[in-house]
C-alpha atoms as a PDB file:
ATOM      1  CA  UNK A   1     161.212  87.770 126.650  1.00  0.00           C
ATOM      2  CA  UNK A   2     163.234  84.484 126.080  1.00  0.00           C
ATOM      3  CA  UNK A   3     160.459  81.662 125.858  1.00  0.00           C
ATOM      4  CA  UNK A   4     162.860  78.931 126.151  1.00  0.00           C
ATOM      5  CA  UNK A   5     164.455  80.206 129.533  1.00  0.00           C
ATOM      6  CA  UNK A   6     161.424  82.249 130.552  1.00  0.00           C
ATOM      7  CA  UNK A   7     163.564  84.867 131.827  1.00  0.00           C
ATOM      8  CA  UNK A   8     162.649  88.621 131.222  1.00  0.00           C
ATOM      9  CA  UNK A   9     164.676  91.889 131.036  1.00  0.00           C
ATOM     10  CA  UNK A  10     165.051  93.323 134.373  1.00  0.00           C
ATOM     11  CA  UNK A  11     162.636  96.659 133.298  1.00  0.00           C
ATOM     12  CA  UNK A  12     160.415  93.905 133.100  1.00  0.00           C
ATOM     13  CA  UNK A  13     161.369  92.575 136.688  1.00  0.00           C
ATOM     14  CA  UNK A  14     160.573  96.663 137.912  1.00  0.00           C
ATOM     15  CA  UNK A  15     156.893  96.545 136.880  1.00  0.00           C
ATOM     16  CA  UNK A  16     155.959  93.986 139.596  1.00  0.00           C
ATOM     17  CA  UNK A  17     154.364  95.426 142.654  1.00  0.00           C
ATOM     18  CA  UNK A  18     154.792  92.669 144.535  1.00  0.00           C
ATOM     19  CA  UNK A  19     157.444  89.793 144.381  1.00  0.00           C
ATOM     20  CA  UNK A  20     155.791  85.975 144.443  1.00  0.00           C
ATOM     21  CA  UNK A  21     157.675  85.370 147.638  1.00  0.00           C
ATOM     22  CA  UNK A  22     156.009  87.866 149.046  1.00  0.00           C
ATOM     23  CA  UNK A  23     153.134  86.643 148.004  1.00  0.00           C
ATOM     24  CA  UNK A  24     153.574  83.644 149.277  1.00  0.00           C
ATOM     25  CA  UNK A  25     153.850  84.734 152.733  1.00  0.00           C
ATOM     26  CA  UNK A  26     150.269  86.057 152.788  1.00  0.00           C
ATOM     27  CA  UNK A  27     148.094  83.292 154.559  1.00  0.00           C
ATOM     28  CA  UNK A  28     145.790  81.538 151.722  1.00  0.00           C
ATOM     29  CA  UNK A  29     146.473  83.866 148.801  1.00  0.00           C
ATOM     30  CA  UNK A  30     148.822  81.298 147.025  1.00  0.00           C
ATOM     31  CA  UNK A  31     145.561  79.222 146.541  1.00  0.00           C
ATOM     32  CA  UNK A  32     143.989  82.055 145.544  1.00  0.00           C
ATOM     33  CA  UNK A  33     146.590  83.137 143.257  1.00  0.00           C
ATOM     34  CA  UNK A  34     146.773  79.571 141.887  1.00  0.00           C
ATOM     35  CA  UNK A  35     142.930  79.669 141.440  1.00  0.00           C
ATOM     36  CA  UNK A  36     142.929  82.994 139.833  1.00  0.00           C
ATOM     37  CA  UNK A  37     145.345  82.402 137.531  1.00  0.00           C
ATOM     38  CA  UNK A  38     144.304  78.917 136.309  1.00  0.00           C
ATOM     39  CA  UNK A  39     140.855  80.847 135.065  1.00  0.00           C
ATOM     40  CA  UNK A  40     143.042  83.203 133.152  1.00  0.00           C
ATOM     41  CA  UNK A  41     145.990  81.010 131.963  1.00  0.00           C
ATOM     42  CA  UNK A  42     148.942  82.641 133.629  1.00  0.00           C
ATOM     43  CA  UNK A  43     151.200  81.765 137.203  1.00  0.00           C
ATOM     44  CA  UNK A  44     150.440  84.916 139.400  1.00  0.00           C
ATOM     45  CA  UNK A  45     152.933  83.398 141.632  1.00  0.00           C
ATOM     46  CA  UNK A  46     156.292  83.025 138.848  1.00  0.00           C
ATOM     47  CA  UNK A  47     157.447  86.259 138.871  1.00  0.00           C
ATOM     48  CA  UNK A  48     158.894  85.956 134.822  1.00  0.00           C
ATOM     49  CA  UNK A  49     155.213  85.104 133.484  1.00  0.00           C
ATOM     50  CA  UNK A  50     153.913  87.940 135.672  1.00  0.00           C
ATOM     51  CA  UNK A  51     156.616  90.568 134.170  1.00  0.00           C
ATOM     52  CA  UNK A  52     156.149  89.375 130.753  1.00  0.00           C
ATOM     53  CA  UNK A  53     152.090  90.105 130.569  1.00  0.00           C
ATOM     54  CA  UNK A  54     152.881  93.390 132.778  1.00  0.00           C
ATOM     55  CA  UNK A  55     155.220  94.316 129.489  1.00  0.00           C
ATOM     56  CA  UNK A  56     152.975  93.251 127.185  1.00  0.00           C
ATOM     57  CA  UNK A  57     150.219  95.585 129.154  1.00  0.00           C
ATOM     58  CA  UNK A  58     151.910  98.356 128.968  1.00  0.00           C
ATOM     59  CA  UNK A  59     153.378  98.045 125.266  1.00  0.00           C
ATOM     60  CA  UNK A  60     149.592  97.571 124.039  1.00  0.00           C
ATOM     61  CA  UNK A  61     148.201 100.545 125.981  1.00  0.00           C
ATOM     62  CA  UNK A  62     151.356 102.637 124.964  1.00  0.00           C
ATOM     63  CA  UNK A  63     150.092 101.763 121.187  1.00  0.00           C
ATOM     64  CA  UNK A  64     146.488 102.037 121.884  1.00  0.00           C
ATOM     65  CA  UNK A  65     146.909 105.619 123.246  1.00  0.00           C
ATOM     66  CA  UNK A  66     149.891 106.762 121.027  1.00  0.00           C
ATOM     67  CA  UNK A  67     148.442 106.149 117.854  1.00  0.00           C
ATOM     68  CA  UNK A  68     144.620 106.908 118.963  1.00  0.00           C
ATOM     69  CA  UNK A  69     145.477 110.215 120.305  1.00  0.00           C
ATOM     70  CA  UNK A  70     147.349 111.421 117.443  1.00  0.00           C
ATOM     71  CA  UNK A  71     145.393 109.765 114.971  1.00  0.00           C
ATOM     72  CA  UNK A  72     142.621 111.407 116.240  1.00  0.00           C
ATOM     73  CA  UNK A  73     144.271 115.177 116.332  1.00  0.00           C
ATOM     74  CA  UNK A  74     145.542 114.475 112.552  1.00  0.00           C
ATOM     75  CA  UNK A  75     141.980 113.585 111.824  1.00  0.00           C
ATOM     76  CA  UNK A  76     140.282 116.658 112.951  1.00  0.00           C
ATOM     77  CA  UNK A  77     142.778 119.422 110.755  1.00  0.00           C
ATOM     78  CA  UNK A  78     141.978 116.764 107.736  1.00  0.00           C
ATOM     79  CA  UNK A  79     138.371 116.522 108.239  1.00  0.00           C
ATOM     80  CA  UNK A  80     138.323 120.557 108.813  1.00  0.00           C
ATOM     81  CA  UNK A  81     140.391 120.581 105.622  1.00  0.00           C
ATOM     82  CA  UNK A  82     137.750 118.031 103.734  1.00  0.00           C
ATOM     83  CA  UNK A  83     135.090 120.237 104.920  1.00  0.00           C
ATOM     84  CA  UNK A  84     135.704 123.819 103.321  1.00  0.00           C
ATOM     85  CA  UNK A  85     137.036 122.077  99.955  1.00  0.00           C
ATOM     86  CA  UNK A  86     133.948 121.024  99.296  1.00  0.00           C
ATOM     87  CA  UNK A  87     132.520 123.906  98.430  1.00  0.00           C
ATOM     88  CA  UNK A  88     135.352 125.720  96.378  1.00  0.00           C
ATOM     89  CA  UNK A  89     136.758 122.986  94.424  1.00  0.00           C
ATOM     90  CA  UNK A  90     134.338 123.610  91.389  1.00  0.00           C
ATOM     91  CA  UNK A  91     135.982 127.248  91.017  1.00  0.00           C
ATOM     92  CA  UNK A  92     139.700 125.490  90.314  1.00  0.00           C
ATOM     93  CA  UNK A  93     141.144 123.825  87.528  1.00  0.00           C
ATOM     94  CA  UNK A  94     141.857 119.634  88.059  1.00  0.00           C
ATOM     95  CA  UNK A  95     145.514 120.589  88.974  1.00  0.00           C
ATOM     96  CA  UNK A  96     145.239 123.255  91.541  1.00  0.00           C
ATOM     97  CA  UNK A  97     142.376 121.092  92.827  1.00  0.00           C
ATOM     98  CA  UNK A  98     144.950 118.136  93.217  1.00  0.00           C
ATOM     99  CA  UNK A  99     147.252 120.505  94.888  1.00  0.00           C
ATOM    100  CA  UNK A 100     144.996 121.645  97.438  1.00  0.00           C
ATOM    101  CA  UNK A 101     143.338 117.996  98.169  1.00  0.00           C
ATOM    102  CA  UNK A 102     146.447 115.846  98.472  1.00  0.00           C
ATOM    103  CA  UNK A 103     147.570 117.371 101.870  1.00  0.00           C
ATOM    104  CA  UNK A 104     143.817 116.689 103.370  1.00  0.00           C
ATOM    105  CA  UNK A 105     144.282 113.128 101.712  1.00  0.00           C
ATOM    106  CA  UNK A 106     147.342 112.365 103.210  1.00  0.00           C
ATOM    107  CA  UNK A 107     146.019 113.719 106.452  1.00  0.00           C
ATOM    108  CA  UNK A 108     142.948 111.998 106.542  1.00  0.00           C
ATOM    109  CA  UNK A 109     145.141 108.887 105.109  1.00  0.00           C
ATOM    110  CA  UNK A 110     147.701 108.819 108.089  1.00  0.00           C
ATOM    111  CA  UNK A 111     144.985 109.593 110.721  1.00  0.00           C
ATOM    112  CA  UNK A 112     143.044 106.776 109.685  1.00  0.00           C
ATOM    113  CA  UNK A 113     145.992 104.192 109.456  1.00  0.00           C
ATOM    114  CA  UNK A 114     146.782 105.167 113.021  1.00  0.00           C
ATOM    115  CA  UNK A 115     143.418 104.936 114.438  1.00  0.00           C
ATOM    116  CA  UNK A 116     143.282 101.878 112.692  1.00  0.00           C
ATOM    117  CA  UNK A 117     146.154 100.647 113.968  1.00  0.00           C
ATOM    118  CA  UNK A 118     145.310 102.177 118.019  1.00  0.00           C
ATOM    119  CA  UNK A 119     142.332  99.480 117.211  1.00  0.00           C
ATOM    120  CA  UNK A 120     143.962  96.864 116.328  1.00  0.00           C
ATOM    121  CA  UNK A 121     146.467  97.664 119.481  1.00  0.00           C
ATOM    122  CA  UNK A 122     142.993  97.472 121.785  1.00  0.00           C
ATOM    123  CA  UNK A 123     141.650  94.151 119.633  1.00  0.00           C
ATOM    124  CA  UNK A 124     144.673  92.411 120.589  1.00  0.00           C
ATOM    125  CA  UNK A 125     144.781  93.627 124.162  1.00  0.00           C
ATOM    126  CA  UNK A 126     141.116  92.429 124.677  1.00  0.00           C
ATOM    127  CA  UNK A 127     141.139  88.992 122.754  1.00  0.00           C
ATOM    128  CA  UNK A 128     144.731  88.216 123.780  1.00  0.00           C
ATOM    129  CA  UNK A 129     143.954  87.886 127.186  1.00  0.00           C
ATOM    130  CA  UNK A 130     145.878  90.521 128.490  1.00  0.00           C
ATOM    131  CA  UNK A 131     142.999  92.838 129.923  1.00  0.00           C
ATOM    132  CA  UNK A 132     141.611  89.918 131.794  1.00  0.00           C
ATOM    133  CA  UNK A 133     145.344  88.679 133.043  1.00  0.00           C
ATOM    134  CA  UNK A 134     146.056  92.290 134.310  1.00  0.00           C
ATOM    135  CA  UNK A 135     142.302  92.050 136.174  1.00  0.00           C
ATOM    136  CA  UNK A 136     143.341  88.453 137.511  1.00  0.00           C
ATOM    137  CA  UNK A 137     146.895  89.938 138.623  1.00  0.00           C
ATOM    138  CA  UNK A 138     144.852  93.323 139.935  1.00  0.00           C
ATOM    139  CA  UNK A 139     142.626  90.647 142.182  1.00  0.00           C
ATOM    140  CA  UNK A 140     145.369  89.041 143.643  1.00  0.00           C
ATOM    141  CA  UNK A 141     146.976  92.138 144.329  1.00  0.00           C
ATOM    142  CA  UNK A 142     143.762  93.449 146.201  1.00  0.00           C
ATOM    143  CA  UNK A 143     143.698  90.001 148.267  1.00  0.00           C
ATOM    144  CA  UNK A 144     147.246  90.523 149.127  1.00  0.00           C
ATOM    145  CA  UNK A 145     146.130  94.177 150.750  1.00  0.00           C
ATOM    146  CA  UNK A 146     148.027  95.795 148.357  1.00  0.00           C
ATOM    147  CA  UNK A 147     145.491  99.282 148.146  1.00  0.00           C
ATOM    148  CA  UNK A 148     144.473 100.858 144.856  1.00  0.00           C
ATOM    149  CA  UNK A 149     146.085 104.190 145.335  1.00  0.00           C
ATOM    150  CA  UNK A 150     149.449 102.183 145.325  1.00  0.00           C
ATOM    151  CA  UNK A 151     149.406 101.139 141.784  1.00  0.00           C
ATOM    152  CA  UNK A 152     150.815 103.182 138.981  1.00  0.00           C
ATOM    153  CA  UNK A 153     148.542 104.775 136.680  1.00  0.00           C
ATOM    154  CA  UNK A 154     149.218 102.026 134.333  1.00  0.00           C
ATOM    155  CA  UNK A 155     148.111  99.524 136.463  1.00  0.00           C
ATOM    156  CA  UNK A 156     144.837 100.740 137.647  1.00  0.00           C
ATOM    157  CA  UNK A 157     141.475  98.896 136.368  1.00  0.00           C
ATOM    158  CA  UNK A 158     140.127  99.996 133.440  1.00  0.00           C
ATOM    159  CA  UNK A 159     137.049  97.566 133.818  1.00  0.00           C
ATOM    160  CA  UNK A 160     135.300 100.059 136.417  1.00  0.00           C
ATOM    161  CA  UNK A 161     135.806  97.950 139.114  1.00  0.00           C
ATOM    162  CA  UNK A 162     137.162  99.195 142.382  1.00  0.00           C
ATOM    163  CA  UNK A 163     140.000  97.321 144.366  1.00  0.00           C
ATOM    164  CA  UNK A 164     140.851  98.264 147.954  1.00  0.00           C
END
């Protein structure tokens, strides 16, 4: 996104379901929008700001479930790994003992930097203010009439809640 312009690319643009003109048109949802919004620090009705924290969404949750899924299947041949040297690493000298650990290290290792990092993806969602941006925009979408079954996958509330 350019800041100074506030323009976004036009992918961006594509992730809006609904246009702020449109928006607009719906009788007493801009003061809703405007309410909504001022809560959660964002225009629902500028179509750039809108785009950009839509972007950010989905870049976050891409990294949160990248990196957590495949941390997490690296982790499990590691920890397997970890497990049964254990027990036979007393019958082998210090080198072939080195050889055999250093691929369940480096497992373990990876795994562990990418769960880390599918955190640190999810920390940043939740105390950026993204989560409760994409709830504010998911309101005003749900006061517009817009139904749930509409929204792409990832779009739909995570919080439990239940829009139209």
């Amino acid at each position: 996104m350019n800041g100074a312009e506030g323009t976004v690319p036009a992918a961006g643009l594509d992730l809006l379901q609904v246009r702020a003109a449109q928006l607009a048109t719906v009788p007493g949802l801009p003061e809703a929008a405007r309410a909504i919004g001022a809560d959660r620090g964002i225009d629902y009705l500028s179509d750039p700001q809108v785009a950009a924290m839509l972007l950010r969404h989905r870049r976050l949750l891409a990294g949160m479930n990248s990196r957590g899924a495949l941390g997490g299947l690296l982790f499990v041949p590691g920890a397997v790994g970890a497990w049964f040297l254990t027990d036979t690493l007393a019958a082998y000298d210090t080198t072939v003992a080195v050889v055999l650990c250093t691929p369940v290290a480096l497992l373990l290792a990876l795994s562990l930097y990418l769960l880390t990092r599918a955190f640190r993806f999810r920390h940043v969602w939740l105390r950026g203010g993204t989560r409760d941006q994409v709830n504010g925009y998911l309101q005003v979408l749900s006061a517009a009439g817009l139904p749930h079954h509409a929204l792409p996958g990832w779009l739909k509330p995570v919080t439990g809640e239940r829009w139209r």
